[in-house]
Each structure stands twice: as C-alpha cells, then as structure tokens.
PDB file of N, CA and C in Angstrom:
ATOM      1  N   UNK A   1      -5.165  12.139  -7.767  1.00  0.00           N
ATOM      2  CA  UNK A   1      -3.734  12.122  -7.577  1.00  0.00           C
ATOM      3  C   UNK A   1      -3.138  11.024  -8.453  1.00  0.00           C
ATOM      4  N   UNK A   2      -1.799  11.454  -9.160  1.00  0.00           N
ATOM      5  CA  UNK A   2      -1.232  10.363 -10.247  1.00  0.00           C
ATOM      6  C   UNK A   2      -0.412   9.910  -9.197  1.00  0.00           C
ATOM      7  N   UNK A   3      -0.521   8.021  -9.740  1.00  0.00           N
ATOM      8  CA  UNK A   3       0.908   7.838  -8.752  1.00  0.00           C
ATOM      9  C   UNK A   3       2.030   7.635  -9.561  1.00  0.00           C
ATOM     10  N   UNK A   4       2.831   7.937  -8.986  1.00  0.00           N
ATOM     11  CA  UNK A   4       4.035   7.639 -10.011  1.00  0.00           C
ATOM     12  C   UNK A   4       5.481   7.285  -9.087  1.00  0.00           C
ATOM     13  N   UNK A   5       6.602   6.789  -9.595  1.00  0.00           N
ATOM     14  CA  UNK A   5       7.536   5.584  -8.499  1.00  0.00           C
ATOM     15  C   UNK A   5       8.271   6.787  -7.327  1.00  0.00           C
ATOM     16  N   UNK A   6       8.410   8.412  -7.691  1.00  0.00           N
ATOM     17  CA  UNK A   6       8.682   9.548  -6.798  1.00  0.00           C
ATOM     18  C   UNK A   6       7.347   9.369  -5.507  1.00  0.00           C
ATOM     19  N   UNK A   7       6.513   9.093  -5.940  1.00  0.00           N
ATOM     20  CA  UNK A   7       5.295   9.220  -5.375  1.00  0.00           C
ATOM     21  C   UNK A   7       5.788   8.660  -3.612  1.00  0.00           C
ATOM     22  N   UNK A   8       4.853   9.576  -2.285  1.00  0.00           N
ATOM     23  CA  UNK A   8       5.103   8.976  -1.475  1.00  0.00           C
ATOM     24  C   UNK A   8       3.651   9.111  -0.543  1.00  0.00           C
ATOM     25  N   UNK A   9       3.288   7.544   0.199  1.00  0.00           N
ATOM     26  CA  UNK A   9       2.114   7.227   0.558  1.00  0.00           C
ATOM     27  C   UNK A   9       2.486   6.874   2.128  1.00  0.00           C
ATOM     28  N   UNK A  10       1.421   7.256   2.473  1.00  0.00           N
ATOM     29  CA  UNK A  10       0.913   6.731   4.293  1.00  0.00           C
ATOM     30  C   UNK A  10      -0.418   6.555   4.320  1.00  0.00           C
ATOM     31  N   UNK A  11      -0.399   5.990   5.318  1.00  0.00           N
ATOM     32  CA  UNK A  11      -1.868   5.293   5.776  1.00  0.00           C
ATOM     33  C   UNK A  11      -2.608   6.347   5.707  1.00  0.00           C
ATOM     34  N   UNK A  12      -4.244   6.379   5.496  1.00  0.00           N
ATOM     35  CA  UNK A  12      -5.046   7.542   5.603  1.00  0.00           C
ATOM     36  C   UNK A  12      -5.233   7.796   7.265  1.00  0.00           C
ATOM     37  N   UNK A  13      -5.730   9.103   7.901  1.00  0.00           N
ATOM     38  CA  UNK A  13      -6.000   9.324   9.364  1.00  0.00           C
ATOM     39  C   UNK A  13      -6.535   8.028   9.551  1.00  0.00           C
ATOM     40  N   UNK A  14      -7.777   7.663   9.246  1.00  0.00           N
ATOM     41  CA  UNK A  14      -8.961   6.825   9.892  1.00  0.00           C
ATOM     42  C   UNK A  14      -8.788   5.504   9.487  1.00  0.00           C
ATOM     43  N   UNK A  15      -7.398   4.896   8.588  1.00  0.00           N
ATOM     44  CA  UNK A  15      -7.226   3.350   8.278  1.00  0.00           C
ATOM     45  C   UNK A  15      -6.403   3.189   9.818  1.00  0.00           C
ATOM     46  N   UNK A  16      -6.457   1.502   9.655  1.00  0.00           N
ATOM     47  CA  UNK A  16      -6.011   0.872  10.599  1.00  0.00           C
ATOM     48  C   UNK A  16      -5.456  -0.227  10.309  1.00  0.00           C
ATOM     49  N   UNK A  17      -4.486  -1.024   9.799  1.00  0.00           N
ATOM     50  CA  UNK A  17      -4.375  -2.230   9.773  1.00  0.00           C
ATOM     51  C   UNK A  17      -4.008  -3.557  10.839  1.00  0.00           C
ATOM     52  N   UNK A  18      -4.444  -4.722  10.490  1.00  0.00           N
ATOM     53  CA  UNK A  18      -3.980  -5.587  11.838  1.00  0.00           C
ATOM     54  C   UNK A  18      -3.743  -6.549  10.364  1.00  0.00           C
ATOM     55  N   UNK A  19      -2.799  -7.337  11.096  1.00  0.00           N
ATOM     56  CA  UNK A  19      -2.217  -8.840  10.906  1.00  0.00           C
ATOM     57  C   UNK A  19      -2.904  -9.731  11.052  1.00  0.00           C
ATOM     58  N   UNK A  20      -3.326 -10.606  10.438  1.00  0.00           N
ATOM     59  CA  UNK A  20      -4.399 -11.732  10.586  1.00  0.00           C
ATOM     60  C   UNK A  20      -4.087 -12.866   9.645  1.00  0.00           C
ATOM     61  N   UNK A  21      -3.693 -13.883  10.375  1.00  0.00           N
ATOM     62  CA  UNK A  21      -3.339 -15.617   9.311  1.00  0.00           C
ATOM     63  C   UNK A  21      -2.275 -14.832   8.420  1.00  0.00           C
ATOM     64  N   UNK A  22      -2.830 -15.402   6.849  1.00  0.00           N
ATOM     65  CA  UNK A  22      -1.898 -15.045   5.816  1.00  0.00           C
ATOM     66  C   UNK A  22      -2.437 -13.702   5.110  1.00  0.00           C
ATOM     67  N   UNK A  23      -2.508 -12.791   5.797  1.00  0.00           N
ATOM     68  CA  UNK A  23      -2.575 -11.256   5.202  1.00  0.00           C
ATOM     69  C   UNK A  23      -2.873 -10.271   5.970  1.00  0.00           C
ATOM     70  N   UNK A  24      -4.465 -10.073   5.725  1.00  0.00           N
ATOM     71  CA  UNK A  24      -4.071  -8.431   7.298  1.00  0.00           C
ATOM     72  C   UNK A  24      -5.650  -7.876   6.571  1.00  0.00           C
ATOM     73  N   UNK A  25      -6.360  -7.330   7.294  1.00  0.00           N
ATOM     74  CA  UNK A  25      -7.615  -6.850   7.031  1.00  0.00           C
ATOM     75  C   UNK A  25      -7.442  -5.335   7.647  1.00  0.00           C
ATOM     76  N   UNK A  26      -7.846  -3.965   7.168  1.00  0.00           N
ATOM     77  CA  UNK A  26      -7.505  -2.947   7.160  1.00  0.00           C
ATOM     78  C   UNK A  26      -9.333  -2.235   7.420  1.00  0.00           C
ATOM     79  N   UNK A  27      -9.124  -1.703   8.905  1.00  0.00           N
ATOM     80  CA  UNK A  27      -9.981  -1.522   8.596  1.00  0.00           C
ATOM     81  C   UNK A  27     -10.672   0.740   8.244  1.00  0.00           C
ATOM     82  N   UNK A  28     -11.293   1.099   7.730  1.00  0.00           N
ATOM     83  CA  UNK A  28     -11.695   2.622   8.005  1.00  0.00           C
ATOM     84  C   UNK A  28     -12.729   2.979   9.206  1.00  0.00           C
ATOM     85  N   UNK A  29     -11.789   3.458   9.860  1.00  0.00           N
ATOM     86  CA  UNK A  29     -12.790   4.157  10.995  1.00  0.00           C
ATOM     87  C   UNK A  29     -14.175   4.733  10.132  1.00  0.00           C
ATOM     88  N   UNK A  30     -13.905   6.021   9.643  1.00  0.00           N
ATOM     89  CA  UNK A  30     -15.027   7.222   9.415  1.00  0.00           C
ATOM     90  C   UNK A  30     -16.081   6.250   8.648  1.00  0.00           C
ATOM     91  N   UNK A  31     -15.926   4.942   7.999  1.00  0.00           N
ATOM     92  CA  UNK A  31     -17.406   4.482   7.411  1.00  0.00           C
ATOM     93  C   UNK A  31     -17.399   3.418   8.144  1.00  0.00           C
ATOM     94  N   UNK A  32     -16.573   2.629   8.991  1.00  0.00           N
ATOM     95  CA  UNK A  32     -16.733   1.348   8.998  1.00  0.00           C
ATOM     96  C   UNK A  32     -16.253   0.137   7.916  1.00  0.00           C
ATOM     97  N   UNK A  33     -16.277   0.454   7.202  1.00  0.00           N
ATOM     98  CA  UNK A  33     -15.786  -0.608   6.247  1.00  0.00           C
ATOM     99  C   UNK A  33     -14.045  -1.206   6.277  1.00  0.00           C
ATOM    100  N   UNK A  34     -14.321  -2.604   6.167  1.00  0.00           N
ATOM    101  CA  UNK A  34     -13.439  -3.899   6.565  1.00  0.00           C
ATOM    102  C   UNK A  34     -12.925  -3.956   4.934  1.00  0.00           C
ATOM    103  N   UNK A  35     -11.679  -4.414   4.907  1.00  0.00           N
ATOM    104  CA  UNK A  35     -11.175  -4.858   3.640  1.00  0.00           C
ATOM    105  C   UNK A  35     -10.124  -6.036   3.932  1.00  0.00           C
ATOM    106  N   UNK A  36     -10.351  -6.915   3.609  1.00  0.00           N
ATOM    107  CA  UNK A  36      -9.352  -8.270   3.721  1.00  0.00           C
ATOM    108  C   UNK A  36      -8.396  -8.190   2.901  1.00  0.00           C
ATOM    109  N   UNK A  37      -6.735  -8.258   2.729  1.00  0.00           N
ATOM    110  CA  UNK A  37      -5.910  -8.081   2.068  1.00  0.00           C
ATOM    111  C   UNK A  37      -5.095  -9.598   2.317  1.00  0.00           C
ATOM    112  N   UNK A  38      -4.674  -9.488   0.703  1.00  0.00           N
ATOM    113  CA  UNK A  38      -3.694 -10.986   0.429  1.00  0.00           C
ATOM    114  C   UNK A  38      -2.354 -10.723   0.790  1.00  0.00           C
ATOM    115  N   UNK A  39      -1.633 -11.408   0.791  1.00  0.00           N
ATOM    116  CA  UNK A  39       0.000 -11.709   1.433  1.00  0.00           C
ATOM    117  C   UNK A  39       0.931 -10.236   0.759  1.00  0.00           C
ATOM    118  N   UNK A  40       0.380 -10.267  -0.466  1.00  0.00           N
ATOM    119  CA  UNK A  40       0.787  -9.299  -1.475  1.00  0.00           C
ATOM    120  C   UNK A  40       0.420  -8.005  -0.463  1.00  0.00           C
ATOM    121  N   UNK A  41      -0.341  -7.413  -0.235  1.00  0.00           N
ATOM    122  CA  UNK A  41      -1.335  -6.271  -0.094  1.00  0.00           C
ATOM    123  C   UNK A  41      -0.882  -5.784   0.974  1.00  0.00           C
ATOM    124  N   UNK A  42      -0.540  -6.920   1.972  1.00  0.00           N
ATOM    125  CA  UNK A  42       0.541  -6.607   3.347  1.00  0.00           C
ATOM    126  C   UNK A  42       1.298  -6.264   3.411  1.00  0.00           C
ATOM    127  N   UNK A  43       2.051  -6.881   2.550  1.00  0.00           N
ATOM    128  CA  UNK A  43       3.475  -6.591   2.499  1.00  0.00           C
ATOM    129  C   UNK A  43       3.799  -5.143   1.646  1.00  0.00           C
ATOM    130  N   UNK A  44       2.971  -4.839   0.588  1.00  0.00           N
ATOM    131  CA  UNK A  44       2.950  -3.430   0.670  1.00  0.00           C
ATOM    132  C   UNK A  44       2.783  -2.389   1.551  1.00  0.00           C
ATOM    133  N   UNK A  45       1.627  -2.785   2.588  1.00  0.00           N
ATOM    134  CA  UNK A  45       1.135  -1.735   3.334  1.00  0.00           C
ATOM    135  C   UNK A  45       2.107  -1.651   4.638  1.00  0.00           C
ATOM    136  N   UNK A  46       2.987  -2.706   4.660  1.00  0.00           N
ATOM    137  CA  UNK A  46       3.718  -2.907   5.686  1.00  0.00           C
ATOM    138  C   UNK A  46       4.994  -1.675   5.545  1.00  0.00           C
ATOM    139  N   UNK A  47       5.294  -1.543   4.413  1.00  0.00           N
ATOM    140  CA  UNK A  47       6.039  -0.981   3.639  1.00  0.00           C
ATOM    141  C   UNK A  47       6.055   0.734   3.497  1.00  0.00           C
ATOM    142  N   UNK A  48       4.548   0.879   3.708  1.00  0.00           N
ATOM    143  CA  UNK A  48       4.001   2.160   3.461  1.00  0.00           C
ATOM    144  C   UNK A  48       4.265   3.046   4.718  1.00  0.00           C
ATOM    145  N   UNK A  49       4.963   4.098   4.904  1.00  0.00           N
ATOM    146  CA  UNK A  49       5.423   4.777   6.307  1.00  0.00           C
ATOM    147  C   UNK A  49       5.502   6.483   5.808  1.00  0.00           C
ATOM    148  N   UNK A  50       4.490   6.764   4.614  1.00  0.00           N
ATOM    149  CA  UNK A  50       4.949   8.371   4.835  1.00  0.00           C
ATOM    150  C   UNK A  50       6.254   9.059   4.335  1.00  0.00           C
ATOM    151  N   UNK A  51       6.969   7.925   4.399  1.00  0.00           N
ATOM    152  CA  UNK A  51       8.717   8.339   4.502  1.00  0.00           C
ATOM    153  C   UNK A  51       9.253   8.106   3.233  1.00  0.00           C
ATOM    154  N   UNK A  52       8.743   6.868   2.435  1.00  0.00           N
ATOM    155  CA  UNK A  52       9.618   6.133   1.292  1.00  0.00           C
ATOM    156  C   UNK A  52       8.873   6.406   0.399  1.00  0.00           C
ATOM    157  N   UNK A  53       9.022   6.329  -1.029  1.00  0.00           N
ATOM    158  CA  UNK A  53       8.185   6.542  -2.060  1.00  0.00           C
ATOM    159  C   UNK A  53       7.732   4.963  -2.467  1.00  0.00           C
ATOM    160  N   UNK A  54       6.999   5.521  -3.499  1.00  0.00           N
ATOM    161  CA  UNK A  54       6.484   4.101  -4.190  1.00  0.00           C
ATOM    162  C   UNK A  54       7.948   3.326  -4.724  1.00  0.00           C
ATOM    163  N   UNK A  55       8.709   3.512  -5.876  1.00  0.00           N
ATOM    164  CA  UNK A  55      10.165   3.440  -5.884  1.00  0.00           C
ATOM    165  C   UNK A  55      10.873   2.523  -4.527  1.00  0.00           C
ATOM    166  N   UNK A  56      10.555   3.124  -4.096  1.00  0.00           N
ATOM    167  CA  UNK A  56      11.853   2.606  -2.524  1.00  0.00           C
ATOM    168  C   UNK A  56      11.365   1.463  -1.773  1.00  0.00           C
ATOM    169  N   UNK A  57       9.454   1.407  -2.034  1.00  0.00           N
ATOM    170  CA  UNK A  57       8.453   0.220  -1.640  1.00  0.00           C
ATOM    171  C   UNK A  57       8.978  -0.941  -2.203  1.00  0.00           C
ATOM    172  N   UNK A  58       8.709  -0.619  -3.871  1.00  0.00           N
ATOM    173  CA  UNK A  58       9.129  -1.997  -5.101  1.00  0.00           C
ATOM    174  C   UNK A  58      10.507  -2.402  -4.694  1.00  0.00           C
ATOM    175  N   UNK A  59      11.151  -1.422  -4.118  1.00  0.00           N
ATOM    176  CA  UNK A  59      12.341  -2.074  -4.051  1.00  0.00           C
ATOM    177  C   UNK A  59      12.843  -2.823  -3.421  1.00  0.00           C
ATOM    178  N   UNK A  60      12.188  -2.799  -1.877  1.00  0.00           N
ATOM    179  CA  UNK A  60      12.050  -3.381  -0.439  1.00  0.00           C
ATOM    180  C   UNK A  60      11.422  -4.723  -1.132  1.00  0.00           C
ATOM    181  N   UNK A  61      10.317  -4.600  -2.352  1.00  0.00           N
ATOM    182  CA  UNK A  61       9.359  -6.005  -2.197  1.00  0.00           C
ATOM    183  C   UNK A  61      10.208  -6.612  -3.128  1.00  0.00           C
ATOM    184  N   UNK A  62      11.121  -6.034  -4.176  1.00  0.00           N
ATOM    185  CA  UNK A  62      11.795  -7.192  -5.181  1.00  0.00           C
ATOM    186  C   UNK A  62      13.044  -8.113  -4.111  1.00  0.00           C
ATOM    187  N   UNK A  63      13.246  -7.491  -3.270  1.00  0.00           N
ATOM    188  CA  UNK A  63      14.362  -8.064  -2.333  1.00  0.00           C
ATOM    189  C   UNK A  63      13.924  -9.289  -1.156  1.00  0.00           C
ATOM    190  N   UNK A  64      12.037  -8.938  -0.854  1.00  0.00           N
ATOM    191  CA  UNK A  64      11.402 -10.014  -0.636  1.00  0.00           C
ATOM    192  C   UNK A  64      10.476 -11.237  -1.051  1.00  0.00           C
ATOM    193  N   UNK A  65      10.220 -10.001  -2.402  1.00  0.00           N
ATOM    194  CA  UNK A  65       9.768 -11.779  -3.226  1.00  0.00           C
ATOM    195  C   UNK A  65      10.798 -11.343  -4.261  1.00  0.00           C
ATOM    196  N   UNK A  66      10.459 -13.203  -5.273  1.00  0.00           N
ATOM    197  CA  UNK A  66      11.684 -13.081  -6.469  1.00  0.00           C
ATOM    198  C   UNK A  66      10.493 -13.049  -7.677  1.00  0.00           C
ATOM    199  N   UNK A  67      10.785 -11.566  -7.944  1.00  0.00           N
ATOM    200  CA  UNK A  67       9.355 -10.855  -9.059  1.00  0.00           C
ATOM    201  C   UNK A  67      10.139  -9.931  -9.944  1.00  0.00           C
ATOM    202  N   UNK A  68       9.718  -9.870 -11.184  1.00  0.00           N
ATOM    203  CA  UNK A  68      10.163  -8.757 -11.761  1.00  0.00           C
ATOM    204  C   UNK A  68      10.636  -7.012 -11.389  1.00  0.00           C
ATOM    205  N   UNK A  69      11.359  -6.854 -11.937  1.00  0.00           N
ATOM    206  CA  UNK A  69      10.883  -4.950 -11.061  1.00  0.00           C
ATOM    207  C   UNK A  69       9.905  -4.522 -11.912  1.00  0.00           C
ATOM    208  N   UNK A  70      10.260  -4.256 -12.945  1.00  0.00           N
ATOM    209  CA  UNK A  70       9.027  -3.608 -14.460  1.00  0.00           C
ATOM    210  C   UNK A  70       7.485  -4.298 -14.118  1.00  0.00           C
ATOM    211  N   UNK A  71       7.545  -5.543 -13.912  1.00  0.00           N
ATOM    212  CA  UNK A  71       6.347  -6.396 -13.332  1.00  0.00           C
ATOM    213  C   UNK A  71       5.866  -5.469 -11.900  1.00  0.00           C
ATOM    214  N   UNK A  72       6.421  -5.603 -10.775  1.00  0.00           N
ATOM    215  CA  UNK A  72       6.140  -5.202  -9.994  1.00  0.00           C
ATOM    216  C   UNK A  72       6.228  -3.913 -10.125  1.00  0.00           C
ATOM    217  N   UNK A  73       6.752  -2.947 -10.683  1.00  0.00           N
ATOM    218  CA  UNK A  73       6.513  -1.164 -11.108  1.00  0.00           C
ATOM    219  C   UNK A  73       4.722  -1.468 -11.371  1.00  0.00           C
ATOM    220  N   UNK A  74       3.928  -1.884 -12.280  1.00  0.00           N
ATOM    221  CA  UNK A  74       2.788  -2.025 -12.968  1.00  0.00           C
ATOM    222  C   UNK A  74       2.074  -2.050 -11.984  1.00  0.00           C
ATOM    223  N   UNK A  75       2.146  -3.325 -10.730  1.00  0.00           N
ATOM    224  CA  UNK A  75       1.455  -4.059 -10.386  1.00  0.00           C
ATOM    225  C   UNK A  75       0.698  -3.322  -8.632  1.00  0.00           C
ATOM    226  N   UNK A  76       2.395  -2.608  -8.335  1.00  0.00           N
ATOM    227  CA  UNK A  76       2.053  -1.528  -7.304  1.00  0.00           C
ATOM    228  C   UNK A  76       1.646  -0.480  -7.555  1.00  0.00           C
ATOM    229  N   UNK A  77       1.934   0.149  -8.726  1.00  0.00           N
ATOM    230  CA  UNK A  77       1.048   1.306  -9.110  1.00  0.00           C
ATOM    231  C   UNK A  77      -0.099   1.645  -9.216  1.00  0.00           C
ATOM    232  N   UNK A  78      -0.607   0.270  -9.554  1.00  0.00           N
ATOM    233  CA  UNK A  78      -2.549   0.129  -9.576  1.00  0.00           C
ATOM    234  C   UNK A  78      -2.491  -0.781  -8.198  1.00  0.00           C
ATOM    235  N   UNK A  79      -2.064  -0.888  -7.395  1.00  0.00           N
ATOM    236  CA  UNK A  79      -2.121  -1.148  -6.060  1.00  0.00           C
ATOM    237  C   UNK A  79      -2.581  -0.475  -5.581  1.00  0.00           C
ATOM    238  N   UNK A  80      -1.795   0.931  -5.474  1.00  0.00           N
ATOM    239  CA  UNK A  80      -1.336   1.897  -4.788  1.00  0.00           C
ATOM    240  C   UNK A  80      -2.849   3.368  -5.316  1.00  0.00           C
ATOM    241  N   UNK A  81      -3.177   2.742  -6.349  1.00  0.00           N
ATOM    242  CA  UNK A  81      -4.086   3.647  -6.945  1.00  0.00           C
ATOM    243  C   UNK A  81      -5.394   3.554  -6.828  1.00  0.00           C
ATOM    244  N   UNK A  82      -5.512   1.862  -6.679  1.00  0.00           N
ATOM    245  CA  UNK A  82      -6.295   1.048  -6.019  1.00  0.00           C
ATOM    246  C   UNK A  82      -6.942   1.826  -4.275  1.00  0.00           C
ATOM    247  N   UNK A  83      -5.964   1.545  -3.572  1.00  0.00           N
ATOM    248  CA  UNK A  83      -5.898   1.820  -2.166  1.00  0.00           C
ATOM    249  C   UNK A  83      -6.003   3.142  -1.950  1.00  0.00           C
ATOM    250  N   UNK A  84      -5.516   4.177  -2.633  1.00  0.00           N
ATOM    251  CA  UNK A  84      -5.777   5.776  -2.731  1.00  0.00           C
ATOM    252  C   UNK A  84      -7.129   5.691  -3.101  1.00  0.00           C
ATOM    253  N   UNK A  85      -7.920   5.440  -3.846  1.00  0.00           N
ATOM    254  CA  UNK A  85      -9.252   5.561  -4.284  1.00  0.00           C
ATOM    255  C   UNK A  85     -10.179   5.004  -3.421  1.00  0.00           C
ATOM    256  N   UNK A  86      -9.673   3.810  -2.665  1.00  0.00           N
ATOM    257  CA  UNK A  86     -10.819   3.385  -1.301  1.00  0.00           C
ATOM    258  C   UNK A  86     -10.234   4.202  -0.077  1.00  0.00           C
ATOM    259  N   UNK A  87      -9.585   4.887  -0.362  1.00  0.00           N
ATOM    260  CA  UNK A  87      -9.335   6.038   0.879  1.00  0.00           C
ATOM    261  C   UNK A  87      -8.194   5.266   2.013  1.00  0.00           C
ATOM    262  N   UNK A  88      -8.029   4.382   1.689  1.00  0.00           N
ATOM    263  CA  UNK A  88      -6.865   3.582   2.477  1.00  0.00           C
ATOM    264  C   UNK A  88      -5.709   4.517   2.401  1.00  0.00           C
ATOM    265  N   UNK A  89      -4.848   4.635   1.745  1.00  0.00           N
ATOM    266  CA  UNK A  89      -3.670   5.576   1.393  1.00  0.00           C
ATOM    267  C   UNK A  89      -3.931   6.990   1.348  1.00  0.00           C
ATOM    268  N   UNK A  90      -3.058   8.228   1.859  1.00  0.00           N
ATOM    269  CA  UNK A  90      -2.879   9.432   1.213  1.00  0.00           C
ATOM    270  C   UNK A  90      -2.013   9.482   1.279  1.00  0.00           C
ATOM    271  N   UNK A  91      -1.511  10.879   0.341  1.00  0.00           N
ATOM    272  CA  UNK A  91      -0.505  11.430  -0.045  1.00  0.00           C
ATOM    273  C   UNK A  91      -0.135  11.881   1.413  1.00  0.00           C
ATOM    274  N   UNK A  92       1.702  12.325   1.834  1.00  0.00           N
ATOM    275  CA  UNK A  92       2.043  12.480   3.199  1.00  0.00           C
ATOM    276  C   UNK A  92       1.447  13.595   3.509  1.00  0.00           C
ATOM    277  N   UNK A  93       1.174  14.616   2.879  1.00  0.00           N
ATOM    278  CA  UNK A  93       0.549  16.335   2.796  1.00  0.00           C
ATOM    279  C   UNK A  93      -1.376  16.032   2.815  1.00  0.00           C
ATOM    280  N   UNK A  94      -1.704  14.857   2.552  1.00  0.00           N
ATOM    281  CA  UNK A  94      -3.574  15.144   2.356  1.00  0.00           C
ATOM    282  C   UNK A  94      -3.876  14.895   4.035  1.00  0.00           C
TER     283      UNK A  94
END
C-alpha cells in the first residue's frame, strides 16, 4: 500500500497502544511483539482514528509542534509506512 497525504490509517485489529512516561509502547496481540515509541510516534498514533487522513494528521502535528509542514509531509510518510509494514497501521477497509 502507497501512502500518500489523501491516505487514511487506523490502528490494525490486534495493535494496542498504552501511554507510558514520555511516549507509549504499542503492543500486537497475534505475535506478541512490544514496540516502544518516542514522543513523536505518539503523538502520531494518537492522531490516527480511521477517520482523518495522513494530510489532516500533519496538520493536527504542525499546530502541536513548531516543525516544518514539507519536513513533516516526509517524515510521517515513512512513519506511517514504517508502522503499515510492522502491521501496526491499516488502511480503514484492510
């Protein structure tokens, strides 16, 4: 799957995330596997509801940190492509 800023993401069935100190560890039911996420990584996934596109994410995060948009277009895209490929994210339809 390409992502691109139309693009729109939700949690996979079997992710889970929790809040923990300064970020949030996510974990997959179906293997077990734990992933520790930075302040950054949260605040994306916090973001992520099924509902908004990638677009409407960057936009929520340029209004909470003070970051480029073009910077942050790059940076969530291989985020986001990132997290689709460890099965964290699907598309709202997978």
């Amino acid at each position: 799957m390409e992502i691109v800023s139309g693009t729109v993401l939700r949690l996979a069935d079997d992710a889970s995330v929790q809040h923990v100190g300064d970020g949030a560890v996510v974990l997959l039911a179906r293997s077990g596997q734990l992933y520790t996420c930075n302040g950054t990584t949260e605040a994306f996934l916090d973001k992520v509801d099924g509902a908004r596109s990638l677009d409407q994410i960057v936009g929520l995060l340029c209004e909470e940190f003070d970051v480029d948009k073009d910077t942050l277009d790059e940076d969530m895209a291989a985020l986001a492509n990132d997290l689709v490929s460890e099965g964290i994210l699907a598309a709202p339809n997978a």
